[in-house]
Structures are given as C-alpha cells and as structure tokens.
C-alpha atoms as a PDB file:
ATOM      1  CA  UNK A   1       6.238   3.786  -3.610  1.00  0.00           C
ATOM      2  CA  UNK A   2       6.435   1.548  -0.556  1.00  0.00           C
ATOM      3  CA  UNK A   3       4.944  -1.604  -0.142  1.00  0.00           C
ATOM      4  CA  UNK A   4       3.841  -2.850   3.042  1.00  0.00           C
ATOM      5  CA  UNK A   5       3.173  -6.406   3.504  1.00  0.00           C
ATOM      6  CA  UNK A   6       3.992  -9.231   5.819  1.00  0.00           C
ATOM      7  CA  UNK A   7       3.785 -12.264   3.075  1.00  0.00           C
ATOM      8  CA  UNK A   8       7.341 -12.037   0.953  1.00  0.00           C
ATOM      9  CA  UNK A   9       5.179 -13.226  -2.029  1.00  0.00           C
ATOM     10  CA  UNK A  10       2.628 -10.337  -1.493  1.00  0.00           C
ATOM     11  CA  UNK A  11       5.554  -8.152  -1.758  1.00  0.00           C
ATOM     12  CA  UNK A  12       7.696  -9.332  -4.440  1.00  0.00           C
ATOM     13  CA  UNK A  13       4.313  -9.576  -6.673  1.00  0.00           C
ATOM     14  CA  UNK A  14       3.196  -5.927  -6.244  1.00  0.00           C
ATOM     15  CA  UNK A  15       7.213  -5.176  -6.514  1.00  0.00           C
ATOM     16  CA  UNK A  16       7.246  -6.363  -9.713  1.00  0.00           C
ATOM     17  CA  UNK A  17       4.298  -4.977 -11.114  1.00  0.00           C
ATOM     18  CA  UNK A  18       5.560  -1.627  -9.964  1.00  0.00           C
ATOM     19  CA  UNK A  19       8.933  -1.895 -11.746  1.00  0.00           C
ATOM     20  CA  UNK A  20       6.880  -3.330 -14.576  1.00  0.00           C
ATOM     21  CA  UNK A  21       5.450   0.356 -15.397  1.00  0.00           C
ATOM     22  CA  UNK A  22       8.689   2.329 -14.220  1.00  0.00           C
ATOM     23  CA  UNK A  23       7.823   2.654 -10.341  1.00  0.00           C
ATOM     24  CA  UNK A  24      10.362   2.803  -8.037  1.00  0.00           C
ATOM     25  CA  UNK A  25       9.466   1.355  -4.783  1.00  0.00           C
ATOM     26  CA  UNK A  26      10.622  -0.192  -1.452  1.00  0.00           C
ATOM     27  CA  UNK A  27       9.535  -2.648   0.831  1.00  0.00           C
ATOM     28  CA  UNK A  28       8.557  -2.955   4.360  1.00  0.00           C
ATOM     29  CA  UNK A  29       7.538  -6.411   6.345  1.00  0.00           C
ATOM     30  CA  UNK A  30       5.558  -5.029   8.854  1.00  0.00           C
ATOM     31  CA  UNK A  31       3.215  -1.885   9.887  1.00  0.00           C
ATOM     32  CA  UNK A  32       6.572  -1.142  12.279  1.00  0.00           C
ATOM     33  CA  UNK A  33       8.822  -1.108   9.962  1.00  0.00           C
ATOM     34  CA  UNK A  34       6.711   1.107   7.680  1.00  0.00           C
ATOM     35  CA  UNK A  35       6.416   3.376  10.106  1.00  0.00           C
ATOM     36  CA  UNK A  36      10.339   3.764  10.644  1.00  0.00           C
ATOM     37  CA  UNK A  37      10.344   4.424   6.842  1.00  0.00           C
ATOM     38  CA  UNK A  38       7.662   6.838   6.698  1.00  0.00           C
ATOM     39  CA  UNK A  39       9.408   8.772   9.292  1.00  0.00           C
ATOM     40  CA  UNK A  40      12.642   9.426   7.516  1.00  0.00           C
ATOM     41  CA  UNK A  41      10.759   9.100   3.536  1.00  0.00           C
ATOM     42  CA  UNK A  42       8.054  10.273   1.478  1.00  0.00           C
ATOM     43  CA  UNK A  43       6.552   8.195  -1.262  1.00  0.00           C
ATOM     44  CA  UNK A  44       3.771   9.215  -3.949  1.00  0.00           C
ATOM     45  CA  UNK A  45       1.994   5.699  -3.321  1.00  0.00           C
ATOM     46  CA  UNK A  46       1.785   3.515  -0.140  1.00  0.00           C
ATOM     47  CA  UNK A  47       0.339  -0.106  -0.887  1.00  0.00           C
ATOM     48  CA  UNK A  48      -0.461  -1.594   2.644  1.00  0.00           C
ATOM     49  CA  UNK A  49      -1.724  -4.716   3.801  1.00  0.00           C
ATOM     50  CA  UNK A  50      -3.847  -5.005   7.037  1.00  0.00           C
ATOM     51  CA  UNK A  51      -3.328  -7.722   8.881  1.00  0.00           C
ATOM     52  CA  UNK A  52       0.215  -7.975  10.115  1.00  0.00           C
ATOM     53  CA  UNK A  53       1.968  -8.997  12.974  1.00  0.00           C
ATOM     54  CA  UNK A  54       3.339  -6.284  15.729  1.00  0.00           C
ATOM     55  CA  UNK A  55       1.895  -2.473  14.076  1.00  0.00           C
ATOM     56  CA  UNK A  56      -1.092  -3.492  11.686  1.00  0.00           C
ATOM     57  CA  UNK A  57      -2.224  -1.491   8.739  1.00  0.00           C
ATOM     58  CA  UNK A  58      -4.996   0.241  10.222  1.00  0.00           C
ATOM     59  CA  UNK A  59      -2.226   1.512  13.106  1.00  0.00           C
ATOM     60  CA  UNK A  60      -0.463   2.625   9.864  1.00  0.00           C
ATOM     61  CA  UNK A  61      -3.027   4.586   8.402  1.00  0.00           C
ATOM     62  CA  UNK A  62      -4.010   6.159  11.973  1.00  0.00           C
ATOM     63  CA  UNK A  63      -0.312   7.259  12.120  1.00  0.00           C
ATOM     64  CA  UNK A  64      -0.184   8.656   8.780  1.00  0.00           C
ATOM     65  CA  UNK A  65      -2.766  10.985   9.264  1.00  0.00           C
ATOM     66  CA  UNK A  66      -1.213  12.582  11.605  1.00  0.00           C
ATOM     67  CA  UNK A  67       2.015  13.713   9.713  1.00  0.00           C
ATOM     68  CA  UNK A  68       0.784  16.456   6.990  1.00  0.00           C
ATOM     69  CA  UNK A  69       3.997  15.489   4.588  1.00  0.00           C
ATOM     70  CA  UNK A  70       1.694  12.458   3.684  1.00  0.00           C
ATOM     71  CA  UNK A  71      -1.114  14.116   2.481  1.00  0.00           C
ATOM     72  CA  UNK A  72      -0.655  13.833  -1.516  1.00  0.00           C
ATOM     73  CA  UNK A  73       0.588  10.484  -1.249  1.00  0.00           C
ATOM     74  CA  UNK A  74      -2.079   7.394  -2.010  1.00  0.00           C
ATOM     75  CA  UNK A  75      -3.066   4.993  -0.046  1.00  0.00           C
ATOM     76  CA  UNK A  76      -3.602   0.941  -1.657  1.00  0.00           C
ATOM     77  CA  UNK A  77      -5.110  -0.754   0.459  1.00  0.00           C
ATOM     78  CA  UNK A  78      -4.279  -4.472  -0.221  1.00  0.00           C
ATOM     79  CA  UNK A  79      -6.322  -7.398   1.990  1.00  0.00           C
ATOM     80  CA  UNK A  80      -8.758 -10.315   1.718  1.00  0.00           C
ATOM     81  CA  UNK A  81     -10.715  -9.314   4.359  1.00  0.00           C
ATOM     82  CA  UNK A  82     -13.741  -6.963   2.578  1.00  0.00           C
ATOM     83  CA  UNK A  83     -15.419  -6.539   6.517  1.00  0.00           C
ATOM     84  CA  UNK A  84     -11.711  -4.799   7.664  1.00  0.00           C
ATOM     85  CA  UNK A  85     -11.590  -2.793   4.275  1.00  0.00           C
ATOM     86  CA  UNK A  86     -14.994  -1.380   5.061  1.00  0.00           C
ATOM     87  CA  UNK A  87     -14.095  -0.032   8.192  1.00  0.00           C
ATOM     88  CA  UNK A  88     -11.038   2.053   6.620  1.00  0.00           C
ATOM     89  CA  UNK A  89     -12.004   2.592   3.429  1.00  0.00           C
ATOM     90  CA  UNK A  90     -12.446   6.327   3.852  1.00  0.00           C
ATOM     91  CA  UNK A  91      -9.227   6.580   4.940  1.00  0.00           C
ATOM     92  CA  UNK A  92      -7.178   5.336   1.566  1.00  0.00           C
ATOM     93  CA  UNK A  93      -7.522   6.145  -2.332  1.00  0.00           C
ATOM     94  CA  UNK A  94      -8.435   2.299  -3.840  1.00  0.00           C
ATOM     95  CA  UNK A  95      -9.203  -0.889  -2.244  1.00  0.00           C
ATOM     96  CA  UNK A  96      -7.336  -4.318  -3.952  1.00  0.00           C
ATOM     97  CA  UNK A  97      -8.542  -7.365  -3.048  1.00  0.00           C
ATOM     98  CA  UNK A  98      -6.684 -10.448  -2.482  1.00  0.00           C
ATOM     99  CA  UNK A  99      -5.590 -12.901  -4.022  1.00  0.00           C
ATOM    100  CA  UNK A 100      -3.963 -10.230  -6.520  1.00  0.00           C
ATOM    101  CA  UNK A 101      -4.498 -10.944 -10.168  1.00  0.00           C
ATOM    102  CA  UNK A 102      -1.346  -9.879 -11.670  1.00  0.00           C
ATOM    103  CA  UNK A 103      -2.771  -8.627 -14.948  1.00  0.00           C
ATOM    104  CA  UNK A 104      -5.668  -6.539 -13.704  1.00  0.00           C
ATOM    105  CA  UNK A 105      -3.095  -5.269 -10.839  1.00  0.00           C
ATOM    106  CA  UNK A 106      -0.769  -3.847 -13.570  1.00  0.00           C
ATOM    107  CA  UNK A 107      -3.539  -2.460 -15.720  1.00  0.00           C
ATOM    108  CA  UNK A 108      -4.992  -0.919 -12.304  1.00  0.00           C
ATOM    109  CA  UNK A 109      -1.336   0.661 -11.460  1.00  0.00           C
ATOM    110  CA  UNK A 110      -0.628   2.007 -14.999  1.00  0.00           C
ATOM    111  CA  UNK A 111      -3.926   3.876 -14.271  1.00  0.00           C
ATOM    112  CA  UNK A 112      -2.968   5.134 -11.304  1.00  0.00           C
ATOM    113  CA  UNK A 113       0.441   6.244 -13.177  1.00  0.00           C
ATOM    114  CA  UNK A 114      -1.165   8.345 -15.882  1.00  0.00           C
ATOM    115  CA  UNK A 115      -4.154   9.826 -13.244  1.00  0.00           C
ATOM    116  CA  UNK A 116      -6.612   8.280 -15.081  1.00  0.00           C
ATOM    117  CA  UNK A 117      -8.611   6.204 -12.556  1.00  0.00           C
END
C-alpha cells in the first residue's frame, strides 16, 4: 500500500494501522512524490490525502487514471473536507474522513483485507 499524505502524523497513524493487520506499505509526503512512486511501483491500496502542497490528490487521481497498471488497485481517499470528497468521489473505492479514529480505521482496513466491505 502507499500512503500519501503531507501531515507526518497522518502518515505514521494510517502506517501503523496497516502494519497492525499485516499490510505492507510505504509512504509519500506529497501528490509529487506519489507520483514518482507510482511510476516505478504498483500497490493493491493507495490511501491519499487531498490537500497538499505542490501535486494535490485530485492531480493524483487524474494521473492515475491514465496508467492502466493501476486499475485493480483501491483508492482511500483520506480528507476533512466532505465538499472536495464529493467532487472525486467517483473516482476512488471509500471515502475516510478526518480526524481518523484509529479503532474504526483498523476495523475499516481489516475489511478491506478480507473483501468484505
């Protein structure tokens, strides 16, 4: 999985959630740098902010699209900002709202794990 997020806190919560359930993951700080990684990786899940500084994640998700080896993996959208999520939330699997509550996060991820959402 790769995390995309500009808040370190943002990130090292949903990192350890993942490695919680058994996920491997990886980080990125910024829509740019997620898009260097997506270039060279693939990952089952993406978990991606929007607002960020430089490449934001609706840039991300436009970019995405537009590289077929993506197409299994699912998107996590991760904001506060319900008005931005509406605009892309055809474009990703699930929606998380923050703040992220830690317990329903993990419960939501093992879930996601075992296909059962």
């Amino acid at each position: 999985s790769l995390i995309v997020d500009d808040n370190f806190y943002n990130r090292d919560l949903v990192r350890m959630a993942l490695d919680t359930l058994g996920f491997s993951s990886e980080e990125a700080v910024n829509g740019r740098d997620a898009l260097t990684k997506l270039e060279s990786d693939v990952y089952d899940i993406l978990l991606l902010d929007i607002e960020m500084p430089e490449v934001n994640g609706i840039e991300v998700l436009r970019e995405l699209r537009k590289d077929n080896r993506h197409n299994h993996m699912k998107v996590v959208l991760m904001t506060a900002y319900r008005d931005l999520a509406k605009d892309v939330e055809s474009d990703v699997d699930y929606v998380v709202y923050k703040p992220i509550d830690i317990n329903n996060f993990v419960v939501f991820l093992m879930k996601l794990k075992f296909d059962q959402l």
